[in-house]
N, C-alpha and C. Protein backbone atom coordinates (compact mmCIF):
# COMPACT_ATOMS: atom_id res chain seq x y z
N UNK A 1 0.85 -1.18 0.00
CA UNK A 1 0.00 0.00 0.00
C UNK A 1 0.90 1.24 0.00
N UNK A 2 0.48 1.44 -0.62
CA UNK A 2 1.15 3.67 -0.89
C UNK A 2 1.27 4.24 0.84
N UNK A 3 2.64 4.66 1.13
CA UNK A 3 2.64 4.84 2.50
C UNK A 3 2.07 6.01 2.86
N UNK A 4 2.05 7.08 2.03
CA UNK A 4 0.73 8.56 2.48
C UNK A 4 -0.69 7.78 2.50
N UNK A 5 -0.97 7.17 1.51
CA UNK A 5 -2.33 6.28 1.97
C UNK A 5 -2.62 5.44 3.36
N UNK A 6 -1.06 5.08 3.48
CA UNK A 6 -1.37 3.97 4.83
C UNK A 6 -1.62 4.92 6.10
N UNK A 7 -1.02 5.91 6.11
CA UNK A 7 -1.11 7.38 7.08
C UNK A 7 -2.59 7.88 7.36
N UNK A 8 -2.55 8.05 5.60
CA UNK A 8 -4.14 8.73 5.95
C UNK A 8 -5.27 8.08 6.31
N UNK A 9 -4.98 6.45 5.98
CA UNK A 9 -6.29 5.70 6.37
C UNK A 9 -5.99 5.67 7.78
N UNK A 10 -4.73 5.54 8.38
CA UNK A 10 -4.64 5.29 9.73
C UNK A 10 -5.02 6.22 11.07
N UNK A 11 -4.80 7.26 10.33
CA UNK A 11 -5.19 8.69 11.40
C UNK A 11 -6.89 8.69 10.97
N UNK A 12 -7.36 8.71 10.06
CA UNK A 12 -8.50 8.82 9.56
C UNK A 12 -9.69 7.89 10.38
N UNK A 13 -9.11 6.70 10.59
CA UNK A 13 -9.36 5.21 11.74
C UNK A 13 -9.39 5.68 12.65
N UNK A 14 -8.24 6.32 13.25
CA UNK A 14 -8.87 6.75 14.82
C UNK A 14 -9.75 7.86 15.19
N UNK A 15 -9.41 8.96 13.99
CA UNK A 15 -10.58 9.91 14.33
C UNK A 15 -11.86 9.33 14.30
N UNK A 16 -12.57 8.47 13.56
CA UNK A 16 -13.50 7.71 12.92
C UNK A 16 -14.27 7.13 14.07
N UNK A 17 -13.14 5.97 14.54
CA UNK A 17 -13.30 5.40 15.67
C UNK A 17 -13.88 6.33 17.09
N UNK A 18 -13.14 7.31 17.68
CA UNK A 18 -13.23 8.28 18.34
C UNK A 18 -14.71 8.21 18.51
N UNK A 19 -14.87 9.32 17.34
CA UNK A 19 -16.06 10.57 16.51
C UNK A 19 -17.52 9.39 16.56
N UNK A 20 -17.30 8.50 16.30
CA UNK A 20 -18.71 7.10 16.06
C UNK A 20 -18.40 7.13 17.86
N UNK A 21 -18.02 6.96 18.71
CA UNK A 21 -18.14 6.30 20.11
C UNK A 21 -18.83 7.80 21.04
N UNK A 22 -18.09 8.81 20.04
CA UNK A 22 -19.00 9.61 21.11
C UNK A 22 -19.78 10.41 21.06
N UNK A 23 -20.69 9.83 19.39
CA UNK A 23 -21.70 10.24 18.96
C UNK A 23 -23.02 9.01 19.85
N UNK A 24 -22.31 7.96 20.07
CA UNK A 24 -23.02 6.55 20.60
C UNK A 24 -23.20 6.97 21.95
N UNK A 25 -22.48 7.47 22.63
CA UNK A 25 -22.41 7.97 23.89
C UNK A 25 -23.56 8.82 24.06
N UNK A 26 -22.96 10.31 23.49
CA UNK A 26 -24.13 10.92 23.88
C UNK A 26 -25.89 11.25 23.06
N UNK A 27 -25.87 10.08 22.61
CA UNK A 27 -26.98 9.44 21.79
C UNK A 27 -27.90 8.33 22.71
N UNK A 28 -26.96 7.74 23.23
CA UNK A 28 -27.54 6.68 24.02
C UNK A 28 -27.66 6.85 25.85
N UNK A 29 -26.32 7.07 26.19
CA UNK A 29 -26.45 7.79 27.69
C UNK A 29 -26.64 9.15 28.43
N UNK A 30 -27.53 9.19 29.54
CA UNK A 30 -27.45 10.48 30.57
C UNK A 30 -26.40 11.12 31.00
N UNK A 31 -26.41 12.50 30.65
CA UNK A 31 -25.09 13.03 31.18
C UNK A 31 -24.71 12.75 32.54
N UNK A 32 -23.73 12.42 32.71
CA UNK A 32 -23.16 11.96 34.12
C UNK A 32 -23.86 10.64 34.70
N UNK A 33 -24.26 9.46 34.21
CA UNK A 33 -24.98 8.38 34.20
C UNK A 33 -23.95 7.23 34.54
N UNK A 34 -23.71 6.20 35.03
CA UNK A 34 -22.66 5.32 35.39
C UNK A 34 -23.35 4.35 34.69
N UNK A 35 -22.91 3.53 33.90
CA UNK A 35 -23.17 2.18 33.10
C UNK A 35 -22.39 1.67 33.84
N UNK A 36 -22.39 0.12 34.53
CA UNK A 36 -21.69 -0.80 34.73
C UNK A 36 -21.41 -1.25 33.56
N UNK A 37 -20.29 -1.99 33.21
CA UNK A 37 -19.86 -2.89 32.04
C UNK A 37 -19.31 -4.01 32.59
N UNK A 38 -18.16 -3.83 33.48
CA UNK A 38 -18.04 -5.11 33.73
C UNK A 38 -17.83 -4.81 35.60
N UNK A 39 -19.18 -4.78 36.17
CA UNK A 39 -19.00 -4.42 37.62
C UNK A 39 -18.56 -2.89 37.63
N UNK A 40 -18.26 -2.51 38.95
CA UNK A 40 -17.59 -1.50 38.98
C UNK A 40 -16.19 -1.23 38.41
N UNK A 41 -15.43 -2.48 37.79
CA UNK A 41 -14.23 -1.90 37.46
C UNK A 41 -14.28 -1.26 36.41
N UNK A 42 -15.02 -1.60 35.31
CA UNK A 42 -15.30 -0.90 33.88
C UNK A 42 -16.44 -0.41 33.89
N UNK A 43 -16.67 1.31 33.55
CA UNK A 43 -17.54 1.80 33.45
C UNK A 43 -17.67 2.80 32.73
N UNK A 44 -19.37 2.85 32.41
CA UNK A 44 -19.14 4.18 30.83
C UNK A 44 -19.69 5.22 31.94
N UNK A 45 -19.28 6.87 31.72
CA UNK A 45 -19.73 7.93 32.45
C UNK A 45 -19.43 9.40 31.87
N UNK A 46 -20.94 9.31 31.09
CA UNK A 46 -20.48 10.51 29.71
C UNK A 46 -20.47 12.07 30.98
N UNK A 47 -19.20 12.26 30.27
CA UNK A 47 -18.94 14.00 31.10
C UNK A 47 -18.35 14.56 29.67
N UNK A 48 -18.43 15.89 29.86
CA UNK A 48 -17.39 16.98 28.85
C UNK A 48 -16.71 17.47 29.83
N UNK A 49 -15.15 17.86 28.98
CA UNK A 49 -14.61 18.21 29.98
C UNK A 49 -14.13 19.30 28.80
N UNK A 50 -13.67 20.73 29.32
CA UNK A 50 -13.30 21.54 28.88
C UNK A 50 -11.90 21.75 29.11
N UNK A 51 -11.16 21.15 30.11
CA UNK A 51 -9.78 21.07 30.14
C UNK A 51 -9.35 20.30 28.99
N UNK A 52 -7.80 19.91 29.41
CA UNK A 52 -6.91 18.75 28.69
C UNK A 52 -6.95 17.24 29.40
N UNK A 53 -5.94 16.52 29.70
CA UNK A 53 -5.89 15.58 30.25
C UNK A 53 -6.31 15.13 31.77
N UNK A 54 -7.74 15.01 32.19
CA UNK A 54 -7.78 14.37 33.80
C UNK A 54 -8.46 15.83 33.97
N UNK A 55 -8.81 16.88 33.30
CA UNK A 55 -9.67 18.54 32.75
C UNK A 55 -8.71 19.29 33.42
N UNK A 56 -7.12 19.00 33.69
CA UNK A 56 -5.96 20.19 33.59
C UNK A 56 -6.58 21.23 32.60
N UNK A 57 -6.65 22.13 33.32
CA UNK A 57 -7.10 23.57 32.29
C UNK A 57 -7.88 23.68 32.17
N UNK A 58 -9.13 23.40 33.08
CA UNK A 58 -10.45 23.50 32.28
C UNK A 58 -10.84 24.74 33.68
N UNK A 59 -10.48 25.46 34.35
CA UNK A 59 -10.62 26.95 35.26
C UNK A 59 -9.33 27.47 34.18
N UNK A 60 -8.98 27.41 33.62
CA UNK A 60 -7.89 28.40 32.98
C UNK A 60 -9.02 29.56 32.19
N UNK A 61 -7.84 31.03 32.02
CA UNK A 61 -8.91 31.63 31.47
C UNK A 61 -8.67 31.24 29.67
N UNK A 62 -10.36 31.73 29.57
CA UNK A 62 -10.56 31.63 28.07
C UNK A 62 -9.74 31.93 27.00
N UNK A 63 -8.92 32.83 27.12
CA UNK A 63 -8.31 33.08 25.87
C UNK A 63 -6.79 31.96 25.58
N UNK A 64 -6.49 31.68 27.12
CA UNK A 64 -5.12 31.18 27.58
C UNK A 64 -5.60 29.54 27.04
N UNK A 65 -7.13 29.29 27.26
CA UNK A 65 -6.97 27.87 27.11
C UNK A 65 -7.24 27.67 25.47
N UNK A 66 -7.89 28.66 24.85
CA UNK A 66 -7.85 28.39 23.55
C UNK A 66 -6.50 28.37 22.43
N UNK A 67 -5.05 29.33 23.29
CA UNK A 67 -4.16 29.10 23.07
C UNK A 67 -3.58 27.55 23.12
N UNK A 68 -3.55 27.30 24.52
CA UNK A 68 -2.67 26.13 24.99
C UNK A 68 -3.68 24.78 24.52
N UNK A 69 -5.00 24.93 24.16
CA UNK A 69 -5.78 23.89 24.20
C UNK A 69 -6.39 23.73 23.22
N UNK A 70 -6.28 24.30 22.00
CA UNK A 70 -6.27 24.24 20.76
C UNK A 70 -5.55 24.68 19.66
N UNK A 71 -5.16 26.35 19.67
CA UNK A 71 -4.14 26.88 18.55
C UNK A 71 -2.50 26.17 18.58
N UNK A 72 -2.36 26.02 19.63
CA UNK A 72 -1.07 25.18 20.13
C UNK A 72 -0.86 23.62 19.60
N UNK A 73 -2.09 22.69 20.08
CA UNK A 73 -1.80 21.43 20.20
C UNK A 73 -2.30 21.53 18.46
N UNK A 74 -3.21 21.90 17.28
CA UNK A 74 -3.33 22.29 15.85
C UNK A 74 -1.90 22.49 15.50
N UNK A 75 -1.14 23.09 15.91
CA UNK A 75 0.21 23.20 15.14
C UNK A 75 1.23 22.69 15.20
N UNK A 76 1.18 21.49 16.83
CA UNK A 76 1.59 20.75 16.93
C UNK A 76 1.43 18.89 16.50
N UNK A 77 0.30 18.64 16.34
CA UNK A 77 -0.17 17.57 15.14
C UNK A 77 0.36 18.22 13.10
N UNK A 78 0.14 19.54 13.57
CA UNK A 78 0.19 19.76 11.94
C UNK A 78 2.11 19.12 11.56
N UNK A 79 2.84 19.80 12.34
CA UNK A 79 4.18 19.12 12.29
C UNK A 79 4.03 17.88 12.39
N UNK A 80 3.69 16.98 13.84
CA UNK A 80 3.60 15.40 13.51
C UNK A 80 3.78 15.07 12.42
N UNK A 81 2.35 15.77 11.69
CA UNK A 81 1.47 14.86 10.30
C UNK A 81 2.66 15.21 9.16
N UNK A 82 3.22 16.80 9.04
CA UNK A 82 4.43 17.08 8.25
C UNK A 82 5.76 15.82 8.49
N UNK A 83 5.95 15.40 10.08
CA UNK A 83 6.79 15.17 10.12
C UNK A 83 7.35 13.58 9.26
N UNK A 84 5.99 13.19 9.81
CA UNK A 84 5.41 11.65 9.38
C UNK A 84 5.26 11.45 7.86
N UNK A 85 4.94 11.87 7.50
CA UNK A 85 5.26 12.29 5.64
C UNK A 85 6.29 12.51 4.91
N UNK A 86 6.95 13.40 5.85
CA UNK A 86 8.71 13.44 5.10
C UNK A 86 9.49 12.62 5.86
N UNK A 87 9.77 11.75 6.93
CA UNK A 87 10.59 11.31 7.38
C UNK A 87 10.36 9.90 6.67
N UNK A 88 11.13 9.52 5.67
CA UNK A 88 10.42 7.78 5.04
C UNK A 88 11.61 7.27 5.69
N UNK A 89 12.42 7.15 6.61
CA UNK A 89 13.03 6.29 7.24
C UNK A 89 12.55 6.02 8.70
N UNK A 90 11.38 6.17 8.89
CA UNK A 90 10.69 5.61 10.15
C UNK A 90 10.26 4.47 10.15
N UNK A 91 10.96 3.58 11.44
CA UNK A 91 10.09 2.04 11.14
C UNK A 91 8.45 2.03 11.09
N UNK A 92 8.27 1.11 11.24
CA UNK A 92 6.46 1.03 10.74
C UNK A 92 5.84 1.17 12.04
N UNK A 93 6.55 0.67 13.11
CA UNK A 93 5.81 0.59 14.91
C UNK A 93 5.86 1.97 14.77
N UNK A 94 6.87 3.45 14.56
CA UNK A 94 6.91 4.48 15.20
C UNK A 94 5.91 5.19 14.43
N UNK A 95 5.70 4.75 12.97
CA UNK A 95 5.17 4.91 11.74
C UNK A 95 3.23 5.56 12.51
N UNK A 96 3.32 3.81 13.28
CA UNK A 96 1.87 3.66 13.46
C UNK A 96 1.29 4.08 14.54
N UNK A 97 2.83 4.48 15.81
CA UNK A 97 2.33 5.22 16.88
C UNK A 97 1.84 6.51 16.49
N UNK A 98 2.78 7.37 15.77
CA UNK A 98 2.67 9.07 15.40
C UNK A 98 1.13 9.47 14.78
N UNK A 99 0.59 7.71 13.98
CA UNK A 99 -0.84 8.24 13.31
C UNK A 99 -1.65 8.27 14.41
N UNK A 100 -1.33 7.34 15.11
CA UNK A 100 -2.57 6.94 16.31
C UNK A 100 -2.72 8.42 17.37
N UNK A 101 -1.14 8.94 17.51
CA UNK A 101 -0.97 9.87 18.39
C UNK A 101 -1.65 11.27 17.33
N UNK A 102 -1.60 11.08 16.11
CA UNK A 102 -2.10 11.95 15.60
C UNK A 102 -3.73 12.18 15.50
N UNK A 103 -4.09 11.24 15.03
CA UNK A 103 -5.56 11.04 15.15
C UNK A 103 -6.05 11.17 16.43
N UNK A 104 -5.77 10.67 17.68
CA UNK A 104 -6.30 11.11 18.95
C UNK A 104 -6.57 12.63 18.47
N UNK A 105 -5.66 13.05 18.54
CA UNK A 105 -5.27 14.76 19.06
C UNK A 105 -6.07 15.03 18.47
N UNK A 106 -6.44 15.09 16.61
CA UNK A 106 -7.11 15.87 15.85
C UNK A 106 -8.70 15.64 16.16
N UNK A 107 -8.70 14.18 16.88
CA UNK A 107 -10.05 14.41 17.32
C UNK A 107 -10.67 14.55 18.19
N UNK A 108 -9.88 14.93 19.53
CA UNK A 108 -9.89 15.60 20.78
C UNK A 108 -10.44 17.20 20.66
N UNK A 109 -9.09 18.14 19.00
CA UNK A 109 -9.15 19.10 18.88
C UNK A 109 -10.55 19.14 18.08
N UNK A 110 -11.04 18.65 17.22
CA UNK A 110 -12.20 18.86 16.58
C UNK A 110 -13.56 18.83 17.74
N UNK A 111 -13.33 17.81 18.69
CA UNK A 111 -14.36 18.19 20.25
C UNK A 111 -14.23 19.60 19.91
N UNK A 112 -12.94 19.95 20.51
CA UNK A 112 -13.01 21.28 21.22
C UNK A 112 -13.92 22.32 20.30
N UNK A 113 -13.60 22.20 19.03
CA UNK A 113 -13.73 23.25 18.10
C UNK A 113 -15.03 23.17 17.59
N UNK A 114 -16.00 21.90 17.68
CA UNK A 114 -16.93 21.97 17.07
C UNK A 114 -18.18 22.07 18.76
N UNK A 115 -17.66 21.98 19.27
CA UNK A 115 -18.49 21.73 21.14
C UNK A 115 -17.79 22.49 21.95
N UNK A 116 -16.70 22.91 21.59
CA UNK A 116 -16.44 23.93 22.98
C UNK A 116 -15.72 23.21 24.32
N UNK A 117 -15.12 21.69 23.90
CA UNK A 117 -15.60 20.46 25.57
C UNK A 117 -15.67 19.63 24.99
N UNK A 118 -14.46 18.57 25.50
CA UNK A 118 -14.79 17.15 24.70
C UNK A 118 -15.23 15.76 25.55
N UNK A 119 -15.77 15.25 24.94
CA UNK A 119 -16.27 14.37 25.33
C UNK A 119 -15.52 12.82 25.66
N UNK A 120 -15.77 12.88 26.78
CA UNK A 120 -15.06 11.52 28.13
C UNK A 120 -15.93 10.51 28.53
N UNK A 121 -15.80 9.50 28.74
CA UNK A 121 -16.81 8.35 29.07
C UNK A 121 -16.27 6.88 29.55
N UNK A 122 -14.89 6.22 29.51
CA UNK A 122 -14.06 5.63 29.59
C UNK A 122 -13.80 6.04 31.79
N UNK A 123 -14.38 4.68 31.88
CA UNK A 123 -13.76 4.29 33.55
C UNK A 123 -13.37 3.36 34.26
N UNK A 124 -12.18 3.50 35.07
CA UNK A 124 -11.72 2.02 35.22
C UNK A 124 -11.56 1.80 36.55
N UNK A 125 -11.97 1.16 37.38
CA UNK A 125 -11.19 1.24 38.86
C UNK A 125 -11.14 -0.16 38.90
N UNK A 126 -9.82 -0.50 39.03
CA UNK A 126 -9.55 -1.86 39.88
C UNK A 126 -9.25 -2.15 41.48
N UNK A 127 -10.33 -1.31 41.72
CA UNK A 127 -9.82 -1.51 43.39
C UNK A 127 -8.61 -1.11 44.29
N UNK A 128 -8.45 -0.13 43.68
CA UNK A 128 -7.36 0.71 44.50
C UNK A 128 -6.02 0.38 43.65
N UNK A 129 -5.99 -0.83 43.18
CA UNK A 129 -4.68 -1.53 42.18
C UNK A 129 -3.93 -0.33 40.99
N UNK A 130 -5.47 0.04 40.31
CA UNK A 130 -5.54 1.13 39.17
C UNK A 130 -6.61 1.70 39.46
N UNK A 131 -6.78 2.83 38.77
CA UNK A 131 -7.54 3.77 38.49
C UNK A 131 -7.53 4.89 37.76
N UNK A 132 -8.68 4.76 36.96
CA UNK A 132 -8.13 6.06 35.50
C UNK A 132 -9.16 7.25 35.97
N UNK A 133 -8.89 8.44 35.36
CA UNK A 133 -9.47 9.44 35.34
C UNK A 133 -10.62 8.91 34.01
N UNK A 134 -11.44 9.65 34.08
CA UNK A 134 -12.76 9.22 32.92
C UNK A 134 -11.94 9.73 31.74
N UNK A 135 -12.16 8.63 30.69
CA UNK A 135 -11.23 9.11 28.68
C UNK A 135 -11.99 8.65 27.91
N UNK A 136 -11.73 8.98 26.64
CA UNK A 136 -12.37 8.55 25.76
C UNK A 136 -11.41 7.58 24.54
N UNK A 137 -11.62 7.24 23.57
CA UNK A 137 -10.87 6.66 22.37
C UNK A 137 -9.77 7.62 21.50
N UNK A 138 -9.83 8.91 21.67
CA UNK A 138 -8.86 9.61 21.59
C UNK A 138 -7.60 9.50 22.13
N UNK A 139 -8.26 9.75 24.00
CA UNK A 139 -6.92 9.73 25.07
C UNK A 139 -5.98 8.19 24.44
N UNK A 140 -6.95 7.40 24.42
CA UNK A 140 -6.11 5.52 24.21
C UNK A 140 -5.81 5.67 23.04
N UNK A 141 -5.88 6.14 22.11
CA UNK A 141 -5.23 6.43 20.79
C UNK A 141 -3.68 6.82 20.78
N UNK A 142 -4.02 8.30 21.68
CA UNK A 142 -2.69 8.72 22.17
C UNK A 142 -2.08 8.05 22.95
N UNK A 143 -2.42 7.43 23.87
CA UNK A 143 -1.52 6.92 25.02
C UNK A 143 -1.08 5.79 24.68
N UNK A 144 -1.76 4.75 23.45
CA UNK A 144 -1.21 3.52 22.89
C UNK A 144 -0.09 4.00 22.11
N UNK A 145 0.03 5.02 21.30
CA UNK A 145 1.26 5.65 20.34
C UNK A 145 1.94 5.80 21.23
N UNK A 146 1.89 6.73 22.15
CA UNK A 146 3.35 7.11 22.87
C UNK A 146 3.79 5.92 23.34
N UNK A 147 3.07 4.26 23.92
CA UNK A 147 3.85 3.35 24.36
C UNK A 147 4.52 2.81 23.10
N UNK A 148 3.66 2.57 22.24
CA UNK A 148 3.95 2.44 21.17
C UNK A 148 5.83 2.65 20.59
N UNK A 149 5.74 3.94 20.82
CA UNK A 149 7.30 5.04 20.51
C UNK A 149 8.16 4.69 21.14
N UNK A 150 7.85 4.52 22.54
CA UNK A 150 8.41 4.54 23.79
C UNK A 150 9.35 2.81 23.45
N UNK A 151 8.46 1.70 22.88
CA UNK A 151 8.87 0.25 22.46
C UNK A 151 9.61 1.23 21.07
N UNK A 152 9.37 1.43 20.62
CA UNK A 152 10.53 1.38 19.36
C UNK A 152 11.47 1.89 19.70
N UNK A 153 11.47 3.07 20.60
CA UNK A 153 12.92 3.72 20.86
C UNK A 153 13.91 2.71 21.60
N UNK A 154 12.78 2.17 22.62
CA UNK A 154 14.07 0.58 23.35
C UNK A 154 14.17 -0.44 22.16
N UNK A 155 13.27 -0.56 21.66
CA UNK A 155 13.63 -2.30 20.36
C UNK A 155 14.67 -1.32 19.45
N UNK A 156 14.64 -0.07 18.85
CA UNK A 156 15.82 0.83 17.59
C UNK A 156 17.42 0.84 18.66
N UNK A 157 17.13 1.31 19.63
CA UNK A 157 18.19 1.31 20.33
C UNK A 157 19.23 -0.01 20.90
N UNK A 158 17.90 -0.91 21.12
CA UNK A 158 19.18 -2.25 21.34
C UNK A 158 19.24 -2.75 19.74
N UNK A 159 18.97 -2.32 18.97
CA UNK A 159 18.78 -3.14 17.79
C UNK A 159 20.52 -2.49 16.93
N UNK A 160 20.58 -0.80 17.46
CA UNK A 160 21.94 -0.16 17.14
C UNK A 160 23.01 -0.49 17.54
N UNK A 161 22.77 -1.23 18.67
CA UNK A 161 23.91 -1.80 19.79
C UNK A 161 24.22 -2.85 19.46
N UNK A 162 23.38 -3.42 18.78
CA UNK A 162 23.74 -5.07 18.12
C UNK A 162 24.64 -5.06 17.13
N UNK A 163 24.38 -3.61 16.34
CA UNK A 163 24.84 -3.23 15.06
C UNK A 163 26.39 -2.57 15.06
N UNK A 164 26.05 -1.84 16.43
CA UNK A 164 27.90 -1.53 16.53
C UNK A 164 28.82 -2.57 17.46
N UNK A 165 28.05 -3.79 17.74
CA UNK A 165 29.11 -4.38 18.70
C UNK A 165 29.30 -5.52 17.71
């Protein structure tokens, strides 16, 4: 497959993915409503949040968060997506984190831009073991890429060490 094609279907997938879950969400559930899914450890619980991550920034003032919480993180995917296009010596794992990390973002930022507040619903408590702040398919988009990166930089790095010893 044409590797700008494999990009664009791939970021395109997670916005997709995203954008369908939290049209289902707030189509189907009460704002602030607790679905059990599996007991209390998994649970759906549609909120908007007008911050960033865990709603960091969401008392910030208005103009500061439309900086840091949209004009900012827009120009920072726009490089990603530049970067990911011209760099053709990226393996395919870092390839597929940067879309995933890309697509989150753009469809976190399209919340913001088309609602003002994006939409969260994702809950996990394992009994004190773990516990997530409420996310959506965006946040796990992003947060699977960066582990994602995080494995290629250790698998590229011992893989260089093999290569110079």
């Amino acid at each position: 497959m044409n590797r700008n094609l494999f990009i664009t279907l791939l970021i395109i997938f997670n916005i997709a993915i995203d954008q369908i879950s939290k049209v289902i969400v707030r189509n189907t559930l009460t704002f602030r409503e607790e679905v059990n899914v599996i007991g209390d450890y998994f649970q759906l619980i549609w909120v908007e949040n007008k911050g960033a991550f865990l709603g960091m920034g969401s008392d910030m003032d208005p103009t500061l968060r439309l900086i840091f919480l949209l004009i900012l993180p827009t120009l920072v995917l726009g490089y990603v997506i530049y970067y990911i296009i011209k760099t053709k010596e990226l393996d395919r794992l870092s390839l597929i984190a940067f879309c995933c990390i890309s697509g989150g973002g753009i469809a976190n930022v399209f919340d913001r831009i088309a609602f003002g507040q994006v939409t969260d619903f994702f809950f996990i408590n394992l009994g004190g073991v773990f516990k997530t702040g409420i996310f959506n398919i965006a946040d796990l988009s992003v947060t699977i890429g960066m582990v994602m990166l995080l494995f290629s930089g250790i698998f590229n790095s011992k893989k260089k060490e093999e290569i110079s010893a």
